[in-house]
N, C-alpha and C. Protein backbone atom coordinates (compact mmCIF):
# COMPACT_ATOMS: atom_id res chain seq x y z
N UNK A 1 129.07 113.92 84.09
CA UNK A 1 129.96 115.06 84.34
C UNK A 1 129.81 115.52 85.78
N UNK A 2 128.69 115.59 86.04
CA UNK A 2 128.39 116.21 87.54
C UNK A 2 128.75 115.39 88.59
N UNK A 3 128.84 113.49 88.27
CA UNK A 3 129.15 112.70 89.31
C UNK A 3 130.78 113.43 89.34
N UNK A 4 131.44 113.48 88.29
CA UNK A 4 132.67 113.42 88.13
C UNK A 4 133.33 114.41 89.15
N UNK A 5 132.34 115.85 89.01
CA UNK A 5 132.85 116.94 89.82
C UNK A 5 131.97 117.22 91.35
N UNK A 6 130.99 116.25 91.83
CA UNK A 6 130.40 116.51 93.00
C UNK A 6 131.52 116.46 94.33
N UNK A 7 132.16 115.78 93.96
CA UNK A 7 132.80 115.55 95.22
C UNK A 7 133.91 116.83 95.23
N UNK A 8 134.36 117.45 94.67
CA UNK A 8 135.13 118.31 95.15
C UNK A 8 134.34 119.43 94.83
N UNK A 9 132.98 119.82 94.32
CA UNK A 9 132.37 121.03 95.06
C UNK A 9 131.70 120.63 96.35
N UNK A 10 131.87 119.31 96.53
CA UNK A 10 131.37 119.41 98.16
C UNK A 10 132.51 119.60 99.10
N UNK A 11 133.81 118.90 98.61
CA UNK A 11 135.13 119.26 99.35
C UNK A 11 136.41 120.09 98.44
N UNK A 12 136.32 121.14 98.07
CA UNK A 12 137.00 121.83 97.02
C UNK A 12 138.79 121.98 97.28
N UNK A 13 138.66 121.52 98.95
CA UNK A 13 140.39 121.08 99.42
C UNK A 13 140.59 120.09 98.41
N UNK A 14 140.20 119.28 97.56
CA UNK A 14 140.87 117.99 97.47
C UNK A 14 141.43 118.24 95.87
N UNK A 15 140.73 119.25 95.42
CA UNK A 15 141.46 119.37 93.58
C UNK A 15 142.50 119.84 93.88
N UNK A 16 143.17 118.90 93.14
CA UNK A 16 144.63 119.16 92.93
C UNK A 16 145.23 119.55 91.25
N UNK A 17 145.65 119.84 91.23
CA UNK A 17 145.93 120.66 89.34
C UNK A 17 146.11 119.23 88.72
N UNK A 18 146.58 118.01 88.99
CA UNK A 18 146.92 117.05 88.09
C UNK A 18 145.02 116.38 88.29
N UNK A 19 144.85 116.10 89.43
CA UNK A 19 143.25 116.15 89.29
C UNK A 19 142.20 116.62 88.11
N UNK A 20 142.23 117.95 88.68
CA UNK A 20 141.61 119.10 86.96
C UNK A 20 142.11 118.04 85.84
N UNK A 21 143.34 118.44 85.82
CA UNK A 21 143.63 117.85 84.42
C UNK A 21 142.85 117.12 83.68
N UNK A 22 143.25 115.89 84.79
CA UNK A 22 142.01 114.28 84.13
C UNK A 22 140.59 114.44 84.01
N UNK A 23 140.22 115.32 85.18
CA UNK A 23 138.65 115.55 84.76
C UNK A 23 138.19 116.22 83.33
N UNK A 24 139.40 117.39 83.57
CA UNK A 24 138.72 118.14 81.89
C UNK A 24 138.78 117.54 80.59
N UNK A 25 140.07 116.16 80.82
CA UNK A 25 140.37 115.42 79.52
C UNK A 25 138.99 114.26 79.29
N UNK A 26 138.92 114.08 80.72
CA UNK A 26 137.50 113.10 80.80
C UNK A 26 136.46 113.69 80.31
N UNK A 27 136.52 115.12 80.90
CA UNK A 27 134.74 115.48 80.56
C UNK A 27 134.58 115.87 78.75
N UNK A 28 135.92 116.49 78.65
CA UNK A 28 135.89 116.57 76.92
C UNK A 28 135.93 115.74 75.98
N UNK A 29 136.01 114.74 76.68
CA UNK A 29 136.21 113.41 75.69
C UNK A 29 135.06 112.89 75.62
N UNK A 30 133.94 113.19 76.66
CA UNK A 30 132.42 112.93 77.02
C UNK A 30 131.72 114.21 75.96
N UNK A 31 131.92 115.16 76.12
CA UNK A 31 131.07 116.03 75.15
C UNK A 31 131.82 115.93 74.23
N UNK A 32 132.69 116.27 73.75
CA UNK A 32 133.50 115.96 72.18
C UNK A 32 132.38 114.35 71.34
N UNK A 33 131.84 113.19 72.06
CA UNK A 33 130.65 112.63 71.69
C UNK A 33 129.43 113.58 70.82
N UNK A 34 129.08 114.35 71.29
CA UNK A 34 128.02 115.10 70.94
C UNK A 34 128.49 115.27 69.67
N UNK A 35 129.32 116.04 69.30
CA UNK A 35 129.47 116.84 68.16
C UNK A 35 130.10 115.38 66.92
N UNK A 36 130.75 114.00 67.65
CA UNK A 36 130.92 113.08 66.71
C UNK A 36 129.90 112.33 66.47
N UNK A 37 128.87 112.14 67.16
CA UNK A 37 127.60 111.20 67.06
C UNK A 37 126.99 112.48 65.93
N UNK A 38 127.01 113.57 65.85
CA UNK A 38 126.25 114.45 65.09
C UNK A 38 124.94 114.50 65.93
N UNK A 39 124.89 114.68 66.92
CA UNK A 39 123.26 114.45 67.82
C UNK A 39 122.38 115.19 67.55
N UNK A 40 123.06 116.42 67.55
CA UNK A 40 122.05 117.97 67.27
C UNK A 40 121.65 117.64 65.84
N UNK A 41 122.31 117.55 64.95
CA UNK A 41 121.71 117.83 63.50
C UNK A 41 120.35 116.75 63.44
N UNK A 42 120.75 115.95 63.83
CA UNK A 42 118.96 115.09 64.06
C UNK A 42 118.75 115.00 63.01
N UNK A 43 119.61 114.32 62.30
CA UNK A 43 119.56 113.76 60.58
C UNK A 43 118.90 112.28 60.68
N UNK A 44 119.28 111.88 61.51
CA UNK A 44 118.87 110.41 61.33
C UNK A 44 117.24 110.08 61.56
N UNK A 45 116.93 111.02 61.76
CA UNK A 45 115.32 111.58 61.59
C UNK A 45 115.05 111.81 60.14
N UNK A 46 113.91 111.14 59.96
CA UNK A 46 113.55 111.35 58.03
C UNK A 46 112.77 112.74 58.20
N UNK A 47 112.51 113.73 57.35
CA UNK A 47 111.63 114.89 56.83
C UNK A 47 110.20 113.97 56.37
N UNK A 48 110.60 113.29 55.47
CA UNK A 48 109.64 112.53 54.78
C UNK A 48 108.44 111.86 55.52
N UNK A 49 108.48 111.12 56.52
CA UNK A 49 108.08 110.54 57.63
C UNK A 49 107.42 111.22 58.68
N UNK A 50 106.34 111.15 58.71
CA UNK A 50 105.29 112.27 59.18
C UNK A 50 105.49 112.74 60.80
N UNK A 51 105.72 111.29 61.24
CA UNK A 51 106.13 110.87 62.58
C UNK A 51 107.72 111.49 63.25
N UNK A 52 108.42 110.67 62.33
CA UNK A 52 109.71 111.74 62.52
C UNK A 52 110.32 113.01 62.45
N UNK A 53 109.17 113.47 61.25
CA UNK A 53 109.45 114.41 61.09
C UNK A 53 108.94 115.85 62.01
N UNK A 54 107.46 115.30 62.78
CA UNK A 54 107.21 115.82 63.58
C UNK A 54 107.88 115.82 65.14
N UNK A 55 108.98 114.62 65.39
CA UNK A 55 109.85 114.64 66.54
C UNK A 55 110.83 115.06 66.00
N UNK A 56 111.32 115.47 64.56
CA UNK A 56 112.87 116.30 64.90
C UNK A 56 112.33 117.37 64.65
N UNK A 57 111.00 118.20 64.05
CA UNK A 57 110.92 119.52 64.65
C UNK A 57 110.92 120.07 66.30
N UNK A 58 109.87 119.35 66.89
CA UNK A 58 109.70 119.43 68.12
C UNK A 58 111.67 119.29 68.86
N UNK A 59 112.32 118.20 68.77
CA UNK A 59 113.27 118.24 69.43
C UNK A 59 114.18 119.20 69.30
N UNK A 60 113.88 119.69 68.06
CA UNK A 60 115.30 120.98 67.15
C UNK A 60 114.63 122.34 67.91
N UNK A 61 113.67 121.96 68.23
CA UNK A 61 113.12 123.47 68.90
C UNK A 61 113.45 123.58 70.30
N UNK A 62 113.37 122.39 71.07
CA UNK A 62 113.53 122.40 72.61
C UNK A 62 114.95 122.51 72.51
N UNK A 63 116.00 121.92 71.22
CA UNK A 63 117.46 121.24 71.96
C UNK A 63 117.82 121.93 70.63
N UNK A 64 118.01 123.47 70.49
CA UNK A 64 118.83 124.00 68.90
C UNK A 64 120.12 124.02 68.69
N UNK A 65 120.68 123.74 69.91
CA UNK A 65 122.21 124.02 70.12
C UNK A 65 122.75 123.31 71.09
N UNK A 66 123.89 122.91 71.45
CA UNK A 66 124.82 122.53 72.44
C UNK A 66 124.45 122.99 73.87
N UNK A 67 124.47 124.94 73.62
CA UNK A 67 123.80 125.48 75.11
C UNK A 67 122.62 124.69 75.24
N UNK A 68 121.79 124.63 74.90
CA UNK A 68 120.33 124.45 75.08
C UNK A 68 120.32 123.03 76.17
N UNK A 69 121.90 122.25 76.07
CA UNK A 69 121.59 121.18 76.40
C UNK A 69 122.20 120.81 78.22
N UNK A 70 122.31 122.08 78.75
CA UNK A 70 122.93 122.98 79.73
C UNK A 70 121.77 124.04 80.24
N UNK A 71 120.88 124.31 79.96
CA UNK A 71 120.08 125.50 80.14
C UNK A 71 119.59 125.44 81.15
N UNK A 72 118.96 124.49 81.55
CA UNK A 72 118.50 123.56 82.96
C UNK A 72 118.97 123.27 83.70
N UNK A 73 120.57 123.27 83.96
CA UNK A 73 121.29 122.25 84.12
C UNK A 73 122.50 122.59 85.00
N UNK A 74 121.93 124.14 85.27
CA UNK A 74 123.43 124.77 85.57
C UNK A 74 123.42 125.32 87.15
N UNK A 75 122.41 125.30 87.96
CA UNK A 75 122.46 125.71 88.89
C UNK A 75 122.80 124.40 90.17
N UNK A 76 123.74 124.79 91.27
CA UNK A 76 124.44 124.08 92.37
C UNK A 76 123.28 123.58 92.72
N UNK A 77 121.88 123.93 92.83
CA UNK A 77 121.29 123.18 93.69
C UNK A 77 120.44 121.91 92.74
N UNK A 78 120.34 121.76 91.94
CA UNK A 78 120.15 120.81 90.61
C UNK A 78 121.28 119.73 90.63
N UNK A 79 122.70 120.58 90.56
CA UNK A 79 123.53 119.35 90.96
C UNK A 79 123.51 118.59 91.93
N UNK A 80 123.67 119.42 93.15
CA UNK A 80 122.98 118.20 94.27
C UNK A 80 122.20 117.11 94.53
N UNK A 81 121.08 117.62 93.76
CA UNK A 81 119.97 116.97 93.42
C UNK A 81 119.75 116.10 92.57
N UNK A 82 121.11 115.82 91.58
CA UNK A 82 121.56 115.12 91.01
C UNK A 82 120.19 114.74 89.99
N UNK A 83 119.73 116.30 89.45
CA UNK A 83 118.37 115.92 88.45
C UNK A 83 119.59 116.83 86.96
N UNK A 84 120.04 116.55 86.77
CA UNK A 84 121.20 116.78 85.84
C UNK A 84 120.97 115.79 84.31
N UNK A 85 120.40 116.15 83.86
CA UNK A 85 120.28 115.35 82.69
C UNK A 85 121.26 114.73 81.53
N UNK A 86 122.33 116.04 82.10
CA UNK A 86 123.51 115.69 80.82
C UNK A 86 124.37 114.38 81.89
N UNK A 87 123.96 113.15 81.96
CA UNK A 87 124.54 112.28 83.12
C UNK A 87 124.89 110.68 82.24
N UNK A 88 125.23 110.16 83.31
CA UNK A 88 125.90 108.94 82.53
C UNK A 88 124.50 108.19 81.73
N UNK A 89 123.15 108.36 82.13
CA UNK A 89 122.38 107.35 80.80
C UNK A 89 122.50 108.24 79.13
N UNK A 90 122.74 109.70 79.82
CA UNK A 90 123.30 110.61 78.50
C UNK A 90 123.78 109.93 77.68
N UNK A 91 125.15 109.67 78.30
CA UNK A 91 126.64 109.41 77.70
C UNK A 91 126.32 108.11 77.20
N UNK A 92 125.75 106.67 78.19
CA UNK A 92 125.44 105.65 77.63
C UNK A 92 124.61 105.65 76.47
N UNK A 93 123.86 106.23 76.43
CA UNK A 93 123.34 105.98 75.24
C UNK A 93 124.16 106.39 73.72
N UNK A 94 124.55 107.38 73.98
CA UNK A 94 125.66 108.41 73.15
C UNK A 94 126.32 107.35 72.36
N UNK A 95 126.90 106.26 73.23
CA UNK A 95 127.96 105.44 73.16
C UNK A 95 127.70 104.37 72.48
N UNK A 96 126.18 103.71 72.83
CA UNK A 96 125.69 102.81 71.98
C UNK A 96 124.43 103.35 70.88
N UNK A 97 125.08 103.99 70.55
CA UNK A 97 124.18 105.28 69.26
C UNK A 97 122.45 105.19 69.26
N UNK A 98 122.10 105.05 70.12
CA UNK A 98 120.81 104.74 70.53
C UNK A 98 120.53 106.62 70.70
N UNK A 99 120.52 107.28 69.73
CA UNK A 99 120.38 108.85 69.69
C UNK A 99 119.29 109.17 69.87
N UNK A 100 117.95 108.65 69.51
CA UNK A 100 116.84 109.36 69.60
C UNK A 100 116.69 109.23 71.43
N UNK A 101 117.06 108.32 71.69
CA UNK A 101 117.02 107.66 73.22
C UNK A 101 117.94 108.95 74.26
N UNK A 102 118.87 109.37 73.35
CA UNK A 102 119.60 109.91 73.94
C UNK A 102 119.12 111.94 74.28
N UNK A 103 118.77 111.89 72.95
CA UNK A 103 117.48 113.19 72.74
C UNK A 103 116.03 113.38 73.66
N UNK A 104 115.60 112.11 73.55
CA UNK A 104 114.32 111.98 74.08
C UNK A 104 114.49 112.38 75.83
N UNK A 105 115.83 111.31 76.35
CA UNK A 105 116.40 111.82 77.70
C UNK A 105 115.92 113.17 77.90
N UNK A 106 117.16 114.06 76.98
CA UNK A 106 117.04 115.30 77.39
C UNK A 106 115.59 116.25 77.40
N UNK A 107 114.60 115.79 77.12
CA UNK A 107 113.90 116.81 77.24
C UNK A 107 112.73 115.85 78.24
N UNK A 108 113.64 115.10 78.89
CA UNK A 108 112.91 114.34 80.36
C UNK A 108 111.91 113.01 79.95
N UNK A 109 112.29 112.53 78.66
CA UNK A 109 111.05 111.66 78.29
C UNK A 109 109.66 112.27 77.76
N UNK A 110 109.16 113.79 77.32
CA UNK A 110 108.57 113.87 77.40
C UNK A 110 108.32 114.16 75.87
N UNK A 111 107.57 113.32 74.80
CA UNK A 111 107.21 114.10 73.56
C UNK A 111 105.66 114.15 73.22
N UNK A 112 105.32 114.52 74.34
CA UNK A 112 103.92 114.19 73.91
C UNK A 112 103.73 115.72 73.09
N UNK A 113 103.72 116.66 72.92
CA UNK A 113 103.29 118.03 72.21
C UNK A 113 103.43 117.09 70.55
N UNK A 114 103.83 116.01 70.43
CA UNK A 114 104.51 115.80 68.97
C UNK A 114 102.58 115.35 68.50
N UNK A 115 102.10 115.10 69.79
CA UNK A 115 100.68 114.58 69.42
C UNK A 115 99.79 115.86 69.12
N UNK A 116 99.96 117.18 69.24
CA UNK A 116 99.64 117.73 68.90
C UNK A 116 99.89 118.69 67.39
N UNK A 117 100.79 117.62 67.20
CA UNK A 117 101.28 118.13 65.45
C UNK A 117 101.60 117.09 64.36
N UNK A 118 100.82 116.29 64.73
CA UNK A 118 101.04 115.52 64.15
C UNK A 118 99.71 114.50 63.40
N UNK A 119 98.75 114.49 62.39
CA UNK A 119 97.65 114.02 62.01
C UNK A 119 97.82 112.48 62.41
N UNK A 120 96.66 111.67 62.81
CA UNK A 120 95.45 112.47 62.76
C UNK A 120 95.07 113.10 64.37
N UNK A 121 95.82 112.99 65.04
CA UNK A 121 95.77 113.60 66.75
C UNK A 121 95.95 114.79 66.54
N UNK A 122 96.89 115.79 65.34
CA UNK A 122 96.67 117.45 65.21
C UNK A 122 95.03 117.85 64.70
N UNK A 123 94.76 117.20 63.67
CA UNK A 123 93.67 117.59 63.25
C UNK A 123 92.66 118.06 64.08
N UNK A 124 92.32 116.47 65.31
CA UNK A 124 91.41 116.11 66.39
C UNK A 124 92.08 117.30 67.36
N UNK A 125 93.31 118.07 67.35
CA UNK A 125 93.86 119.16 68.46
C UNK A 125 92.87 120.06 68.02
N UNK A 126 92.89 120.79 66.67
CA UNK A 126 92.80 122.02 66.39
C UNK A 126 91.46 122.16 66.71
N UNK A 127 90.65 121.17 66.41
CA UNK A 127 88.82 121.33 66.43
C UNK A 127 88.51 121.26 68.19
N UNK A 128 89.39 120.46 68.94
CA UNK A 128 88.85 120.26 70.33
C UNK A 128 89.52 122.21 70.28
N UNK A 129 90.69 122.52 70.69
CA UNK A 129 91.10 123.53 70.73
C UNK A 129 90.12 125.05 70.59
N UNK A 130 89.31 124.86 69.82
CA UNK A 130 88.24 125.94 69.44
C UNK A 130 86.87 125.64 70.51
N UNK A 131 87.14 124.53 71.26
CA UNK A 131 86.16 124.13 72.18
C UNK A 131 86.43 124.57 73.45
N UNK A 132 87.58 123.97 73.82
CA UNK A 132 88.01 123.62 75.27
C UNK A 132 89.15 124.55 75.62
N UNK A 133 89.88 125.27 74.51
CA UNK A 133 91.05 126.06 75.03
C UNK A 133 92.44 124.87 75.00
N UNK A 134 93.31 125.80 74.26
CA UNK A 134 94.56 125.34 74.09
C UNK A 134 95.15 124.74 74.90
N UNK A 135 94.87 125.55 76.29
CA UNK A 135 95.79 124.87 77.83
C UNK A 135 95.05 123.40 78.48
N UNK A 136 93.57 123.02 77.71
CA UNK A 136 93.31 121.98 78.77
C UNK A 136 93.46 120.90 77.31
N UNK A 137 93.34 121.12 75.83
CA UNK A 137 94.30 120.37 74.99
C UNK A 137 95.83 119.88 75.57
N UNK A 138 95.88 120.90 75.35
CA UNK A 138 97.70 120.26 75.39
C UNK A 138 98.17 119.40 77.01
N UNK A 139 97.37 120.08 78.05
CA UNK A 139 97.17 118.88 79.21
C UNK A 139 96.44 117.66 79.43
N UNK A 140 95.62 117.53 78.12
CA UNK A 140 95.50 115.84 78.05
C UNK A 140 96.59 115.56 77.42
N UNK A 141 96.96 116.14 76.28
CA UNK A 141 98.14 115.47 75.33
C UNK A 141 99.09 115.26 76.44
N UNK A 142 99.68 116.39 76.89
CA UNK A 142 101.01 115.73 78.07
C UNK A 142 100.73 114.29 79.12
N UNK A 143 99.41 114.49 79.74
CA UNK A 143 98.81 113.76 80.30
C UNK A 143 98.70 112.33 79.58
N UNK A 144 98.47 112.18 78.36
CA UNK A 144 98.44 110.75 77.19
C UNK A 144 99.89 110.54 76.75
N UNK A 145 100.40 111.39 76.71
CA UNK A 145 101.82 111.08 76.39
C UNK A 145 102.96 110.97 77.63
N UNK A 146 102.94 111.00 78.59
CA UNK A 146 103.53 110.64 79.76
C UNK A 146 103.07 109.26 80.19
N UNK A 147 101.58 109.14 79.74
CA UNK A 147 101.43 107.61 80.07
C UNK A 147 101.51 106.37 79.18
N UNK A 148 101.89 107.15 77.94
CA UNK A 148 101.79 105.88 76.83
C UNK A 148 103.48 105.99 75.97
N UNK A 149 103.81 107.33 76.70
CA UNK A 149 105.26 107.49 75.43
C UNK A 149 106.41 107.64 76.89
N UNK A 150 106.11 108.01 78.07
CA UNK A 150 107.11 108.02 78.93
C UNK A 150 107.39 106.71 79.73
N UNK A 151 108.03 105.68 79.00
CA UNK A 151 108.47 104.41 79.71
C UNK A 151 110.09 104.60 79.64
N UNK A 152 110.26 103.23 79.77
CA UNK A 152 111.87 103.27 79.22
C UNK A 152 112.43 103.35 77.79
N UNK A 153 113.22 104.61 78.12
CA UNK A 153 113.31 105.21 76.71
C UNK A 153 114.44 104.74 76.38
N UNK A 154 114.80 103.37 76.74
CA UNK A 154 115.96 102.71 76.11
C UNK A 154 115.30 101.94 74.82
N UNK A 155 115.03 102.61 73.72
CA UNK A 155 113.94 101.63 73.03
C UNK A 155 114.22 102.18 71.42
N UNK A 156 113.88 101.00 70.61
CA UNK A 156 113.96 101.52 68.88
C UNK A 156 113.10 102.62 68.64
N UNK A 157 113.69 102.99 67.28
CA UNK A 157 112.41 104.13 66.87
C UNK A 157 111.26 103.83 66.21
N UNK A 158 111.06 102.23 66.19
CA UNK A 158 110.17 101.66 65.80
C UNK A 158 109.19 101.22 67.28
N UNK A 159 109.93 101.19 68.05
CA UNK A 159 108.69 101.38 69.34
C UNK A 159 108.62 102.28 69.69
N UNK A 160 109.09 103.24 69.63
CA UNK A 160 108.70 104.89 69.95
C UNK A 160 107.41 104.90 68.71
N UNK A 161 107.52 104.64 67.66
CA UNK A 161 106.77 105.23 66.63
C UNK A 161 105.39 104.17 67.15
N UNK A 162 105.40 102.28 67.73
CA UNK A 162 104.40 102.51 67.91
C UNK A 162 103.76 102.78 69.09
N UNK A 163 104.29 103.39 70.31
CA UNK A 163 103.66 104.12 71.51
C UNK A 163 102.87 105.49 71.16
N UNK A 164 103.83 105.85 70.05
CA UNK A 164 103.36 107.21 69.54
C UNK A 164 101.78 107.03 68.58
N UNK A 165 101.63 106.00 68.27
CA UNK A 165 100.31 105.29 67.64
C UNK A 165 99.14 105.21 68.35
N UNK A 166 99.82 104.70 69.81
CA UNK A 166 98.90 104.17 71.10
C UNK A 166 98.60 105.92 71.50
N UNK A 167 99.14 106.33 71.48
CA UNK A 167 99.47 107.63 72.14
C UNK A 167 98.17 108.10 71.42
N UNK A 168 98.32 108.04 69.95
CA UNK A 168 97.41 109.23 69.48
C UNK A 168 96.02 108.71 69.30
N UNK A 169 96.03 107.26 69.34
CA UNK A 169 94.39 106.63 69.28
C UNK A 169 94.01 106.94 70.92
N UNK A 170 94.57 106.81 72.01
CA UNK A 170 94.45 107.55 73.07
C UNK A 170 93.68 108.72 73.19
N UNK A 171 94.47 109.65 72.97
CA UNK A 171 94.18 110.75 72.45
C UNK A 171 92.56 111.34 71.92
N UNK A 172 92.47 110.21 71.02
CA UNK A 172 91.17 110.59 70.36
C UNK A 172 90.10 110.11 71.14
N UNK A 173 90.42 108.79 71.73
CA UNK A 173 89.48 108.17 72.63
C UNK A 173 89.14 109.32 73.98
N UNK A 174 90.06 110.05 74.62
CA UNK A 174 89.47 110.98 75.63
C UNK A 174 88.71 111.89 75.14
N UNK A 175 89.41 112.95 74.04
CA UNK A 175 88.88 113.87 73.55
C UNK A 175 87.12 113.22 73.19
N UNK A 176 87.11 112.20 72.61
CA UNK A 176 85.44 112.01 72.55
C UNK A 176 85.10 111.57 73.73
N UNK A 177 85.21 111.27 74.97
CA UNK A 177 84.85 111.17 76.28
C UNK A 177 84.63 112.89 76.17
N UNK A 178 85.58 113.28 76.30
CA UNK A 178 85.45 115.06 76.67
C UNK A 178 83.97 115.59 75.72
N UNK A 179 84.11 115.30 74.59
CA UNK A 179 82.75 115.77 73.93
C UNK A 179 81.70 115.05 74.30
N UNK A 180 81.54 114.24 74.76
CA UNK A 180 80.01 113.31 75.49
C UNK A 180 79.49 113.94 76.42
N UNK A 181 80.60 114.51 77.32
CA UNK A 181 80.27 115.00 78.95
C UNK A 181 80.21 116.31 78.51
N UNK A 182 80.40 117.05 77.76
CA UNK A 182 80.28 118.48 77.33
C UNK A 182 78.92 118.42 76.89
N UNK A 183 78.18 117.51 75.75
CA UNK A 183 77.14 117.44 75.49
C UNK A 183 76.27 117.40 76.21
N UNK A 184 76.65 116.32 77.19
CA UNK A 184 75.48 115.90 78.50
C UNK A 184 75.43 117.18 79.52
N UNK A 185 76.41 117.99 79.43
CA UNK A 185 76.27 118.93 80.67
C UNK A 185 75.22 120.20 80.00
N UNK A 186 75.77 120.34 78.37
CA UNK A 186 74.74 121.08 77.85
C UNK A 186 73.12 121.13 78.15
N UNK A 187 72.88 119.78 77.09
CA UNK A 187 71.99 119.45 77.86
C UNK A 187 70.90 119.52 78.80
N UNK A 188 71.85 119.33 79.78
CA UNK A 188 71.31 119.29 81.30
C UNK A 188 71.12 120.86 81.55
N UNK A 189 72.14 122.01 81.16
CA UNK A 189 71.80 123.24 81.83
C UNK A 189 70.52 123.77 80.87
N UNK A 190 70.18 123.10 79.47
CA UNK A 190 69.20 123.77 78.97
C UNK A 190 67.99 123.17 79.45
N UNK A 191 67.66 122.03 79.78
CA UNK A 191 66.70 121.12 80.64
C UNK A 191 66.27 122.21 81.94
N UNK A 192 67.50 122.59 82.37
CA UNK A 192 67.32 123.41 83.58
C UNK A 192 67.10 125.00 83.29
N UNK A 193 67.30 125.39 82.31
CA UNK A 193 67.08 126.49 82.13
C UNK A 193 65.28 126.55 81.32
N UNK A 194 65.06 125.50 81.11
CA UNK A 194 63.52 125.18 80.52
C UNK A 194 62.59 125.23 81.46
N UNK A 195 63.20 124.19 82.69
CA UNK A 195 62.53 123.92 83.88
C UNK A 195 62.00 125.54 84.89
N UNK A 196 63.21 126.22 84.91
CA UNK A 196 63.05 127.55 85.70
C UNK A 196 61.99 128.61 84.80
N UNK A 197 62.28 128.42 83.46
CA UNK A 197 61.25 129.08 82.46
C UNK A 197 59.53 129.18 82.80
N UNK A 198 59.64 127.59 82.76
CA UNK A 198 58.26 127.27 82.76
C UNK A 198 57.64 127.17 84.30
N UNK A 199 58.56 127.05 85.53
CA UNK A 199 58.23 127.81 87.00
C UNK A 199 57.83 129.18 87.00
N UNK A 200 58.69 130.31 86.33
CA UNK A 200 58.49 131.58 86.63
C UNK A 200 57.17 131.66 85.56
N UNK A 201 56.74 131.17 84.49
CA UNK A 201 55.55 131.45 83.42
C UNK A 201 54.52 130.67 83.92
């Protein structure tokens, strides 16, 4: 949409009313997709399916509506910048019903939070969480899921589901790195707090 209209908000002499025309029939014929693919309802996501069911909550929360898919999306200097998400790999995908691909886009490739709700990587959240604090959880998870779930998201939901596998044995593998070096630092400050004990006695 935004390629469609850059050039005449950079030169706004050049729209001409039969111009408009074609663009608005073009661009509605591009979102009028949305509402025939059914994208939002995110049916084609099972409930049942622990995995899916934890990416169409997460996505129904970031993307609840049509606006939502615009929210980001609306300021001149974004267009320029041509970081516009609603853009032609949008539409391509739209087109070759590759929907989760097309979802996943919009919220930049990023589902890693799904590792935080999702067993057995929620479970392993909630107990590190009472340790380390929510904010340096959920920044490994983004951190594991940008590197194991953010590739090319031109892909089945059967390789999403198993990156999302890699993702969460990941996951568990740092978090017990994180508890080793927590232990060892323990440890070490009670070693040192023994050491100064038995100086001053």
């Amino acid at each position: 949409v935004d390629s469609l209209l850059l050039p005449y908000i950079i030169t706004p002499s050049k729209m001409k009313k039969k111009i408009l025309k074609e663009l608005a029939e073009i661009i509605n014929s591009k979102l009028r997709l949305i509402a025939e693919k059914k994208l939002l309802t995110m049916d084609f996501l099972s409930d049942s399916d622990p995995f899916e069911a934890g990416l169409k909550h997460y996505l129904r929360e970031k993307l609840p509506n049509l606006e939502a898919l615009f929210q980001e999306d609306i300021s001149f200097c974004r267009i320029l910048n041509n970081k516009n998400r609603i853009c032609h790999s949008f539409f391509s995908f739209l087109e070759a019903d590759k929907l989760l691909s097309a979802l996943v886009h919009m919220v930049n490739g990023d589902i890693s939070p799904v590792l935080l709700a999702v067993d057995p990587s929620a479970s392993i959240a909630r107990s590190a969480i009472k340790k380390y604090r929510e904010p340096t959880v959920a920044k490994i998870a983004e951190s594991i899921g940008f590197r194991c779930l953010k590739v090319n998201i031109s892909r089945s939901k059967e390789t999403f589901r198993k990156m999302f596998t890699a993702g969460q044995e990941e996951f568990q593998k740092v978090l017990g790195v994180l508890e080793e070096y927590s232990a060892w630092v323990r440890d070490k400050q009670e070693h040192q707090s023994m050491r100064i004990f038995h100086l001053n006695h």
